[in-house]
N, C-alpha and C. Protein backbone atom coordinates (compact mmCIF):
# COMPACT_ATOMS: atom_id res chain seq x y z
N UNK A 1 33.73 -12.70 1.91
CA UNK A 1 33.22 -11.78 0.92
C UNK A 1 32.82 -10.47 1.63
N UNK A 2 33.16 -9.30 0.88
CA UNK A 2 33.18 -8.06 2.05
C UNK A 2 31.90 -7.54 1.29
N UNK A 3 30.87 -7.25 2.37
CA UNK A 3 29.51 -5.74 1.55
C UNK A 3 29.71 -4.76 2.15
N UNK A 4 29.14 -3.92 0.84
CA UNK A 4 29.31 -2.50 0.63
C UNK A 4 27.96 -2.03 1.67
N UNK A 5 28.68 -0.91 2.48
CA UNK A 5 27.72 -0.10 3.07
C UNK A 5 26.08 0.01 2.40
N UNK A 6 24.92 -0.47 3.02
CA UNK A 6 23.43 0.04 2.83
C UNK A 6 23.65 1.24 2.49
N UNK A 7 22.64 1.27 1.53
CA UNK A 7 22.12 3.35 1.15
C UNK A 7 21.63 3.81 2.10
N UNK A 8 21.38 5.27 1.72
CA UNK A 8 20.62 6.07 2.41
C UNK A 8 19.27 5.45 1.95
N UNK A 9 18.09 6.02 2.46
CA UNK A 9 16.87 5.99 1.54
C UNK A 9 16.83 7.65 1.32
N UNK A 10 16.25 7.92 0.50
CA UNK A 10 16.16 9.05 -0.40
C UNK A 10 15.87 9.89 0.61
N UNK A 11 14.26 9.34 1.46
CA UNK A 11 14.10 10.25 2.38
C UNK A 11 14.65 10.43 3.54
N UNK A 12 15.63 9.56 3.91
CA UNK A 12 16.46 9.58 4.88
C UNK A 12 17.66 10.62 4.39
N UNK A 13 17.96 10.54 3.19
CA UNK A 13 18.36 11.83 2.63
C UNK A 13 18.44 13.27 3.28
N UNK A 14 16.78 13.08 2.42
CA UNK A 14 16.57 14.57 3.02
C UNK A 14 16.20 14.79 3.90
N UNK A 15 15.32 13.97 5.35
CA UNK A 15 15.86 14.11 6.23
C UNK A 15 16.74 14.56 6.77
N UNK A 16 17.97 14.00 6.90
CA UNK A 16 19.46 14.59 6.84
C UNK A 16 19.77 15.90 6.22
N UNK A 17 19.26 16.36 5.56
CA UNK A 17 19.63 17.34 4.94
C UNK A 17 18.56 18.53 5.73
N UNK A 18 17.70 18.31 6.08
CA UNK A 18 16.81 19.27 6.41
C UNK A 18 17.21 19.61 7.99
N UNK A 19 17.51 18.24 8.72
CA UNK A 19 18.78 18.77 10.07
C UNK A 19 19.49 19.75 9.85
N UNK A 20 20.51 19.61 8.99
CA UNK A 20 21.46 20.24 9.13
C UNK A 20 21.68 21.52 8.55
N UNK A 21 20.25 21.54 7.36
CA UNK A 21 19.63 22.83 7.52
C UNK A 21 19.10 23.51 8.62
N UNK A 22 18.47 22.93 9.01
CA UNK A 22 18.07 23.39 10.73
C UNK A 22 19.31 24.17 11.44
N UNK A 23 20.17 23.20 11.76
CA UNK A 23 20.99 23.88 12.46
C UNK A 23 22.21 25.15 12.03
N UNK A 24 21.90 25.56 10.59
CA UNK A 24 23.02 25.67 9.66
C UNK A 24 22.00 27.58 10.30
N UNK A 25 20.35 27.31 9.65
CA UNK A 25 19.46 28.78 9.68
C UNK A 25 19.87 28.84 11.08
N UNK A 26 19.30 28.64 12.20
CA UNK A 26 19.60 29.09 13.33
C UNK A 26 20.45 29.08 14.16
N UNK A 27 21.83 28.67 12.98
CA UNK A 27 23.25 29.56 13.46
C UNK A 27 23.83 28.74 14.29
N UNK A 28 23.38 27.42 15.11
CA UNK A 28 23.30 26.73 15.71
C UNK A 28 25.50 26.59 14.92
N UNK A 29 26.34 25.81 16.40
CA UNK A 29 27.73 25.75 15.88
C UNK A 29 27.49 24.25 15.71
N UNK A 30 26.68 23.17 16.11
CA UNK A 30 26.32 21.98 16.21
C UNK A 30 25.33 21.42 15.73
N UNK A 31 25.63 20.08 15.36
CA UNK A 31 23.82 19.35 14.83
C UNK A 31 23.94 18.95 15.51
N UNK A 32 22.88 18.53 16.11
CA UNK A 32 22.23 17.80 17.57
C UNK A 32 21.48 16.77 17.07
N UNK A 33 21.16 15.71 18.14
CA UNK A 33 19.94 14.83 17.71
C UNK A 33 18.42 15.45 17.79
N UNK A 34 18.65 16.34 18.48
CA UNK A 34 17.29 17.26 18.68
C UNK A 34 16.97 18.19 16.98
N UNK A 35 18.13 18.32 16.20
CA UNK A 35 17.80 18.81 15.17
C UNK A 35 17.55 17.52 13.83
N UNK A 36 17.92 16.11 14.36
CA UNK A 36 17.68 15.62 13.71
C UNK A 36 16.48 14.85 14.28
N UNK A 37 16.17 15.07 15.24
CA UNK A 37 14.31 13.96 15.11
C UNK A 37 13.36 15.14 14.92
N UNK A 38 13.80 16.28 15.08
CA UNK A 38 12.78 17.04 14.11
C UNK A 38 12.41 17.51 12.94
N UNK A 39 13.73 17.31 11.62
CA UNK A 39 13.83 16.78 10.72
C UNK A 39 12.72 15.81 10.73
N UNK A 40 13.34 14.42 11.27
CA UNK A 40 12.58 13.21 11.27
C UNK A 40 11.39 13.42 11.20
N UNK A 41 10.28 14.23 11.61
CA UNK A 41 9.01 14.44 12.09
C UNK A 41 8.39 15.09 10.75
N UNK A 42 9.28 15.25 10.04
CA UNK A 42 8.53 15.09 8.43
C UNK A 42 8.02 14.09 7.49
N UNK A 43 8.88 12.84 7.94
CA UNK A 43 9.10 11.33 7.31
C UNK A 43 7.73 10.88 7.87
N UNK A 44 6.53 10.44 6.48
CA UNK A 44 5.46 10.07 7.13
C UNK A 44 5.32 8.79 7.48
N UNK A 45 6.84 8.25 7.52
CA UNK A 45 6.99 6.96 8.29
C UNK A 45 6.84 6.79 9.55
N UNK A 46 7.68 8.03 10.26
CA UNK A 46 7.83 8.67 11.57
C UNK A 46 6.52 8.64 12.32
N UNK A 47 6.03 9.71 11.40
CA UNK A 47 5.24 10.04 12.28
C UNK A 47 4.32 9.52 12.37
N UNK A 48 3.95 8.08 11.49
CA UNK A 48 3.19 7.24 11.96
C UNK A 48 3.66 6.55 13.30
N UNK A 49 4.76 5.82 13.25
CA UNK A 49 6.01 5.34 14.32
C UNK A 49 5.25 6.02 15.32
N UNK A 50 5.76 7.62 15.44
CA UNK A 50 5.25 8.23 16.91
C UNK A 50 3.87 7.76 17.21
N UNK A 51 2.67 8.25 16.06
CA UNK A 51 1.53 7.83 16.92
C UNK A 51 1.51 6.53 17.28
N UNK A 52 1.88 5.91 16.94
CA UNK A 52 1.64 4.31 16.87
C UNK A 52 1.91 3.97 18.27
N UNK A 53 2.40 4.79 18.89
CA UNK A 53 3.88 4.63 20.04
C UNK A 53 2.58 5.26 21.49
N UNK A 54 1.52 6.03 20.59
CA UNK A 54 0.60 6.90 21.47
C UNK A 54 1.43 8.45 21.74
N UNK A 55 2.67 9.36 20.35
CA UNK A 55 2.73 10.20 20.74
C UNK A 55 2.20 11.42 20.03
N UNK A 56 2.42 12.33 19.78
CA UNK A 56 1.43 13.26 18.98
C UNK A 56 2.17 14.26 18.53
N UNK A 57 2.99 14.02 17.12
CA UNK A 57 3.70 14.06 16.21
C UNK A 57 3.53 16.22 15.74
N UNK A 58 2.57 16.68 16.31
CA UNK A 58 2.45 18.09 16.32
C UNK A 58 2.93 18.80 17.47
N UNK A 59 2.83 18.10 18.66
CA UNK A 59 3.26 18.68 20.14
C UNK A 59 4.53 17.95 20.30
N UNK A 60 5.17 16.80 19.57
CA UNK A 60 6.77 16.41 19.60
C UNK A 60 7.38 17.87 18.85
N UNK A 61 6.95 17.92 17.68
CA UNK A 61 7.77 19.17 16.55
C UNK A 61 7.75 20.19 17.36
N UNK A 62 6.81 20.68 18.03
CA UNK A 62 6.71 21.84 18.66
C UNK A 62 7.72 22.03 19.80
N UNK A 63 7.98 21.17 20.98
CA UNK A 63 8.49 21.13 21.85
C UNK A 63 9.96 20.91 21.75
N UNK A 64 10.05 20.00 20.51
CA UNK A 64 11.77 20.36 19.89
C UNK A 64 12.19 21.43 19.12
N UNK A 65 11.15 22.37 18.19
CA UNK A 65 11.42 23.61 18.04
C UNK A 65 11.56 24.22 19.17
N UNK A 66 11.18 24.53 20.38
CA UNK A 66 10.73 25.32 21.97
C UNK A 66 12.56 25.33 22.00
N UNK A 67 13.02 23.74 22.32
CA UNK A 67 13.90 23.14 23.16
C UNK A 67 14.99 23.70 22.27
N UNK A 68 15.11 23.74 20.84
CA UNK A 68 16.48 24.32 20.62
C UNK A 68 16.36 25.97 20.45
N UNK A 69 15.10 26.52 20.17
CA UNK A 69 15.49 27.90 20.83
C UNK A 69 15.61 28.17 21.96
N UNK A 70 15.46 27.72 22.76
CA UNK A 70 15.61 28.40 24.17
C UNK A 70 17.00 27.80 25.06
N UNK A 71 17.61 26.64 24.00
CA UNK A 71 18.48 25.45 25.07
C UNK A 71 19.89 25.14 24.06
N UNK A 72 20.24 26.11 22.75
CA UNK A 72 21.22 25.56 22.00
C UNK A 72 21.29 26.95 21.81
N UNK A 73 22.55 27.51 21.49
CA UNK A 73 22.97 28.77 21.93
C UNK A 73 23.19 29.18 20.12
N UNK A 74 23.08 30.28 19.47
CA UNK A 74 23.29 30.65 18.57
C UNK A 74 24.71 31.62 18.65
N UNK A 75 25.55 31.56 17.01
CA UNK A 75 26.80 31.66 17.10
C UNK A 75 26.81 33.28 16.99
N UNK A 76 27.25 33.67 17.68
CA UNK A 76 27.78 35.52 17.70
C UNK A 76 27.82 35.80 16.15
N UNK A 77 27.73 37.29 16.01
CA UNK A 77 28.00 37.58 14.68
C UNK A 77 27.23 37.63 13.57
N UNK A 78 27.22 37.57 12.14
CA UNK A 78 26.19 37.57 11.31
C UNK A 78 26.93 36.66 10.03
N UNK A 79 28.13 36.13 10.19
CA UNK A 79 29.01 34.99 9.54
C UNK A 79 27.98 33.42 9.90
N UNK A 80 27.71 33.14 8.13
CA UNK A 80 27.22 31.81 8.49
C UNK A 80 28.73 30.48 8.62
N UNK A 81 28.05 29.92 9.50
CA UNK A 81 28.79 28.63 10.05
C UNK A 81 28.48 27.63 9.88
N UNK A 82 29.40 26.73 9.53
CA UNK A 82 28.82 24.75 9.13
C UNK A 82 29.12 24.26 10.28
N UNK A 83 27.51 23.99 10.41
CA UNK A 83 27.39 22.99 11.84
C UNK A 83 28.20 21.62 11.90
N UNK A 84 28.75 21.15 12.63
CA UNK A 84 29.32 20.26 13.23
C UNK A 84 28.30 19.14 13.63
N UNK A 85 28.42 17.74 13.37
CA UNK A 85 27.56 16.97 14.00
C UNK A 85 28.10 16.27 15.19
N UNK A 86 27.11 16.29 15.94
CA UNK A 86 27.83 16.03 17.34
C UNK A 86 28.51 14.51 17.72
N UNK A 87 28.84 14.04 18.46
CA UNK A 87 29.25 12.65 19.14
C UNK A 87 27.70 11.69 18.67
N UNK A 88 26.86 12.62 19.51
CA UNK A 88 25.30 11.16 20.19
C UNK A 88 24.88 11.31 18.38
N UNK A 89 25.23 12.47 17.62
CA UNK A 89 24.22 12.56 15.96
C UNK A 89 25.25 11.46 15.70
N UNK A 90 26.64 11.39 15.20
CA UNK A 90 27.17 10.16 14.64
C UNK A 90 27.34 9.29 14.86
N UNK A 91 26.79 9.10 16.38
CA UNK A 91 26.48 7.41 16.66
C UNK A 91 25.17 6.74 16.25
N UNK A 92 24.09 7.33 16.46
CA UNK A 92 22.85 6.84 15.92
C UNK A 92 23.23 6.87 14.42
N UNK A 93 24.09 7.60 13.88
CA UNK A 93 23.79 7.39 11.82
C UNK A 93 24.61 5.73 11.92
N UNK A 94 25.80 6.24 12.71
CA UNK A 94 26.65 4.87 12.77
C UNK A 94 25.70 3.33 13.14
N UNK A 95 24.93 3.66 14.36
CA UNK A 95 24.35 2.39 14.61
C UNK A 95 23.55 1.91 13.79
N UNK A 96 22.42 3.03 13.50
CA UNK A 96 21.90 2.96 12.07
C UNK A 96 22.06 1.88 11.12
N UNK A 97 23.46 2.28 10.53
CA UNK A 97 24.28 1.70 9.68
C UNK A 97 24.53 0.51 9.66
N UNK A 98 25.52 0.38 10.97
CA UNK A 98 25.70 -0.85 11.41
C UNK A 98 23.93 -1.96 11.65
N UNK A 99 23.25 -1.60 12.03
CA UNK A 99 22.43 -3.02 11.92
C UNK A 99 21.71 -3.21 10.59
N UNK A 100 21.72 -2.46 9.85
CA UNK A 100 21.13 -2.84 8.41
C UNK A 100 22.64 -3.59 7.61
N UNK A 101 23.79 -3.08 7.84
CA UNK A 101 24.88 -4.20 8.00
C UNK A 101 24.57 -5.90 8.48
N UNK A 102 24.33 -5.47 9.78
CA UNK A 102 24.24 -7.28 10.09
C UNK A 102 22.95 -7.85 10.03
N UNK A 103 21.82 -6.99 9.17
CA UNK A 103 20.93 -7.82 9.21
C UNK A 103 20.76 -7.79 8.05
N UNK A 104 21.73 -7.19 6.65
CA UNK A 104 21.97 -7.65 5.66
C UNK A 104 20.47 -6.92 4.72
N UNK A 105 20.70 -5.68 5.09
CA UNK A 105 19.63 -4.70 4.53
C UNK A 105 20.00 -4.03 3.25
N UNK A 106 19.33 -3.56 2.53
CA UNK A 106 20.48 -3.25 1.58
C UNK A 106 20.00 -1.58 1.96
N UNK A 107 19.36 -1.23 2.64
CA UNK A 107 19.24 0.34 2.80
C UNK A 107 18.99 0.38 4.55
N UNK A 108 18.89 1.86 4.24
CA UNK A 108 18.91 2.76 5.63
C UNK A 108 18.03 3.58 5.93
N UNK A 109 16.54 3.04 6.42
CA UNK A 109 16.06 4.60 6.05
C UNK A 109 15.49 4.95 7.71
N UNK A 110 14.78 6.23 7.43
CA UNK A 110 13.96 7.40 8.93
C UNK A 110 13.90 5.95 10.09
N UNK A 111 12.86 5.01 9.68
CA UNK A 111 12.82 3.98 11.15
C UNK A 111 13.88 3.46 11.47
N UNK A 112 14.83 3.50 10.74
CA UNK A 112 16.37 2.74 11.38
C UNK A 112 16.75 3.89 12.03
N UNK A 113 16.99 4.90 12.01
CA UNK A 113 17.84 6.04 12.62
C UNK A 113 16.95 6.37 13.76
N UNK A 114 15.64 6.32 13.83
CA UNK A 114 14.52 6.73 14.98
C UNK A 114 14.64 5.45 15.91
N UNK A 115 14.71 4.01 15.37
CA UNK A 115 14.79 3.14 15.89
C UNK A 115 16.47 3.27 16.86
N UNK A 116 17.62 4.14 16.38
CA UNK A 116 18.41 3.97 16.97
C UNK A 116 19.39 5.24 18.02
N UNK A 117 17.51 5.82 18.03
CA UNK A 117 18.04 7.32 19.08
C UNK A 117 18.02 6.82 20.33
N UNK A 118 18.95 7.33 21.01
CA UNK A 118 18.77 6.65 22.53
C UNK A 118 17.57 7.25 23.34
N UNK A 119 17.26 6.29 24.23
CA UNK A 119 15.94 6.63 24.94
C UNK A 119 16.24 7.60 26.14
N UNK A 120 15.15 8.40 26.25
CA UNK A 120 15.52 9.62 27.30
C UNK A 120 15.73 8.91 28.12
């Protein structure tokens, strides 16, 4: 018997959507995972997750805002561009995916995708 792909959760949604807004305003030619765990850092799932973890969910946002202005190059010109999601962004949505698959979830939400960023 074959199942149908888990949902999004709503706020995993917009999550997603607020990435790639991210990277869409600051011209960025790529979504990064850096534009998506700072997204993430809206989800007050998250950012319980982080503290919980002992991290501090105001100086994470900050330091990944720092890191893609100063470290992701903005596109020449004044033509807006649709960001591209990268290799490491569609493997975490993929892995994501995949274990609410085999553990027979019927959704997908912010702690599955945070749960499946790779560790620095």
């Amino acid at each position: 018997m074959s199942r149908s792909a888990p949902a999004l959760t709503p706020s995993l949604q917009k999550c997603l959507q607020q990435a790639f807004l991210l990277a869409s305003t600051s011209r960025h030619e790529y979504l990064t995972l850096e534009h998506l765990l700072l997204a993430l850092q809206d989800d007050p799932f998250v950012r319980k997750a982080v503290e919980a973890c002992g991290g501090r969910p105001s100086s994470l946002k900050a330091e990944l805002e720092a890191f893609l202005k100063d470290h992701v190059e903005t596109l020449p010109g004044t033509e807006q561009a649709e960001p591209s999601p990268t290799l490491g962004f569609n493997r975490v949505i993929e892995r994501a995916i995949l274990h609410a698959l085999s553990s027979e979830a019927p959704t997908v939400d912010s702690g599955a995708i945070l749960a499946s960023l790779p560790a620095p």
